[in-house]
C-alpha atoms as a PDB file:
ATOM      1  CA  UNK A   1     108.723 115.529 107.670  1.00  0.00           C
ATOM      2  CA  UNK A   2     111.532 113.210 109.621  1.00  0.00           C
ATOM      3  CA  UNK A   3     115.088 113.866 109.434  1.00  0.00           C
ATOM      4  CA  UNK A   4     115.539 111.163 106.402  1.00  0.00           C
ATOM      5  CA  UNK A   5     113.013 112.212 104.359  1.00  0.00           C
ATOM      6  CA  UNK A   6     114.393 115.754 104.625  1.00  0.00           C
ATOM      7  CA  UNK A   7     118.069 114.587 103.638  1.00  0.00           C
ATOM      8  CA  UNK A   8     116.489 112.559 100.776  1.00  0.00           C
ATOM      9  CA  UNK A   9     114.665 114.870  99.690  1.00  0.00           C
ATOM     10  CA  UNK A  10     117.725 117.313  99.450  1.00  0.00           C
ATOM     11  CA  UNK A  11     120.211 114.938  97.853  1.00  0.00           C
ATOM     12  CA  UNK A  12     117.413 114.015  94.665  1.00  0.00           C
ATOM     13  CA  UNK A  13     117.171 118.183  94.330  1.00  0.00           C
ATOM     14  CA  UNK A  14     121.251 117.840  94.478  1.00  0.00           C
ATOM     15  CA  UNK A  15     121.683 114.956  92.307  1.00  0.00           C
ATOM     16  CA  UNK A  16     119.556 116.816  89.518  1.00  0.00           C
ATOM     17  CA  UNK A  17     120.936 119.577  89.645  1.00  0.00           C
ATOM     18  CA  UNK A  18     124.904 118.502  89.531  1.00  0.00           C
ATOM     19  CA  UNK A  19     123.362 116.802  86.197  1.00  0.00           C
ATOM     20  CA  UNK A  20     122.087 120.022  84.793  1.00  0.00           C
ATOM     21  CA  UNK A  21     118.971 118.653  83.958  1.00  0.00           C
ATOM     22  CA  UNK A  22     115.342 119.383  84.835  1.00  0.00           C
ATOM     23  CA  UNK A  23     112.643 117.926  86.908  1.00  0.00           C
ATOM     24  CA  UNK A  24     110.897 117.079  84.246  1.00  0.00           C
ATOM     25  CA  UNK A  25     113.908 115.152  82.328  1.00  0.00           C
ATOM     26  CA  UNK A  26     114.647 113.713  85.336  1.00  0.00           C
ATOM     27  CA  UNK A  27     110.993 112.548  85.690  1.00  0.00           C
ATOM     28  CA  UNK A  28     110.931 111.310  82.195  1.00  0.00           C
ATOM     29  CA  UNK A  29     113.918 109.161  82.453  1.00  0.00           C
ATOM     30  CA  UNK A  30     112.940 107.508  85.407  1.00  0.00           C
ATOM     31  CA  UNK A  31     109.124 106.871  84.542  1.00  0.00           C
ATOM     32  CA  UNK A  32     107.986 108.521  87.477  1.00  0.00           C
ATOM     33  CA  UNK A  33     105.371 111.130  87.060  1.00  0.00           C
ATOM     34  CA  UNK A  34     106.911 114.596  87.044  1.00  0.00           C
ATOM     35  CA  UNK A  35     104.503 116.018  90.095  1.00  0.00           C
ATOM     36  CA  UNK A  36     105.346 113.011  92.017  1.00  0.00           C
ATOM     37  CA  UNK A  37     109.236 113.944  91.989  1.00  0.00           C
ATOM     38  CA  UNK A  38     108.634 117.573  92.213  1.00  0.00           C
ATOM     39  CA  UNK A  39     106.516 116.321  95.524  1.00  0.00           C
ATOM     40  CA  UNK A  40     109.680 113.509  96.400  1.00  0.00           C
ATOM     41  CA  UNK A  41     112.366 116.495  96.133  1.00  0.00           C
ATOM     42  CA  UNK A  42     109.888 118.868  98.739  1.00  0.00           C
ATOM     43  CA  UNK A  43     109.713 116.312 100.996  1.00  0.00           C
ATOM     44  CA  UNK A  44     105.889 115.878 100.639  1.00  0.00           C
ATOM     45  CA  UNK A  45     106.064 112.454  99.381  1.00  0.00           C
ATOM     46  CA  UNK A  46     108.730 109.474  99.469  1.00  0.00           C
ATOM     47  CA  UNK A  47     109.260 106.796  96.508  1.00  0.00           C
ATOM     48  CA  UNK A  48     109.259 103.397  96.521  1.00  0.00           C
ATOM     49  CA  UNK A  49     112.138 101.495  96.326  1.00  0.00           C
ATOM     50  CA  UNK A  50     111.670 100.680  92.363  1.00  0.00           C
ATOM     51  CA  UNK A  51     111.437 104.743  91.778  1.00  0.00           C
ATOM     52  CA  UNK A  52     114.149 105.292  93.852  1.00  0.00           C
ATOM     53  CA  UNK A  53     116.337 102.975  91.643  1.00  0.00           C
ATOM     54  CA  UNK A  54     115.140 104.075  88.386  1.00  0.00           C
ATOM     55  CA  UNK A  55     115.851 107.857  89.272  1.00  0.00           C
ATOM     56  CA  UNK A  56     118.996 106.615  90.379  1.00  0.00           C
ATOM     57  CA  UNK A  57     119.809 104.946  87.349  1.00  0.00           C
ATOM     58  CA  UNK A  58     118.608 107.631  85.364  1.00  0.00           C
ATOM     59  CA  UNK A  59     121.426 109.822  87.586  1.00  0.00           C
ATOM     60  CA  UNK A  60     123.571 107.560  86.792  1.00  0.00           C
ATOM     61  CA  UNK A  61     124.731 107.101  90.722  1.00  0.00           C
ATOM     62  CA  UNK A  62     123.762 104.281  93.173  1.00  0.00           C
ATOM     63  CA  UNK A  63     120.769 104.303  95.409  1.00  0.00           C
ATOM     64  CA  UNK A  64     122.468 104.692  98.659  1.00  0.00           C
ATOM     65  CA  UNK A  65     124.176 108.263  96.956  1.00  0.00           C
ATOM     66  CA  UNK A  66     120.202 109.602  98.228  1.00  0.00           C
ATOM     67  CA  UNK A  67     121.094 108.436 101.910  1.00  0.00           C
ATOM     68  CA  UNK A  68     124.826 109.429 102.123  1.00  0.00           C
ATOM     69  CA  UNK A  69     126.479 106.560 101.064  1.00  0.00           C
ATOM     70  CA  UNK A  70     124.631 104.659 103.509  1.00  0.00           C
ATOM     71  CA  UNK A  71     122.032 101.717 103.550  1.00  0.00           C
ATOM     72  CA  UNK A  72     118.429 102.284 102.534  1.00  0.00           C
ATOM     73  CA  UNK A  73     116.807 103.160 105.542  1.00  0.00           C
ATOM     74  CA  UNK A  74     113.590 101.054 106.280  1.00  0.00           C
ATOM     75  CA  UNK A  75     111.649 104.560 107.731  1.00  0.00           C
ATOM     76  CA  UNK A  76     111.741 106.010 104.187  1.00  0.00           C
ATOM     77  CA  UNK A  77     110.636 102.811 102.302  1.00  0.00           C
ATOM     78  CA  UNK A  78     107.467 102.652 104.265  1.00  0.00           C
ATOM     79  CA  UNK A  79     106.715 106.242 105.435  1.00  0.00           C
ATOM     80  CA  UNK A  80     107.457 105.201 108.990  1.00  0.00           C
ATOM     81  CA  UNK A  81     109.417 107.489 111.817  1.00  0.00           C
END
């Protein structure tokens, strides 16, 4: 696992959690199959850049809140790095 995909990985645990809601919630409300985010939050798996903006929605934060505040990196879109 790269150093993004780590960090991303970390802030969608984070960004669930500060919510108080579960993965499977979280999961629900952004139509992405439950063991795919469990898989997206261990790092085992990224999401496209729809998921990411539908679980970001659903968090009710922007996407770049998953990459610091920062631009989408182009390494975690397409599994690159």
């Amino acid at each position: 696992m790269n150093d993004v995909v780590a960090f991303v990985s970390e802030q969608m645990a984070s960004q669930r959690a500060q919510l108080g809601i579960s993965l499977e919630e979280a999961a629900q409300r952004a139509e992405i199959g439950d063991e795919r985010l469990a898989a997206a939050e261990n790092g085992e798996t990224i999401l496209d850049e729809a998921e990411l903006g539908r679980l970001a929605d659903a968090y009710g934060i922007g996407v770049t809140a998953f990459f610091g505040g920062r631009v989408t990196p182009v390494q975690y879109l397409f599994g690159a790095g």
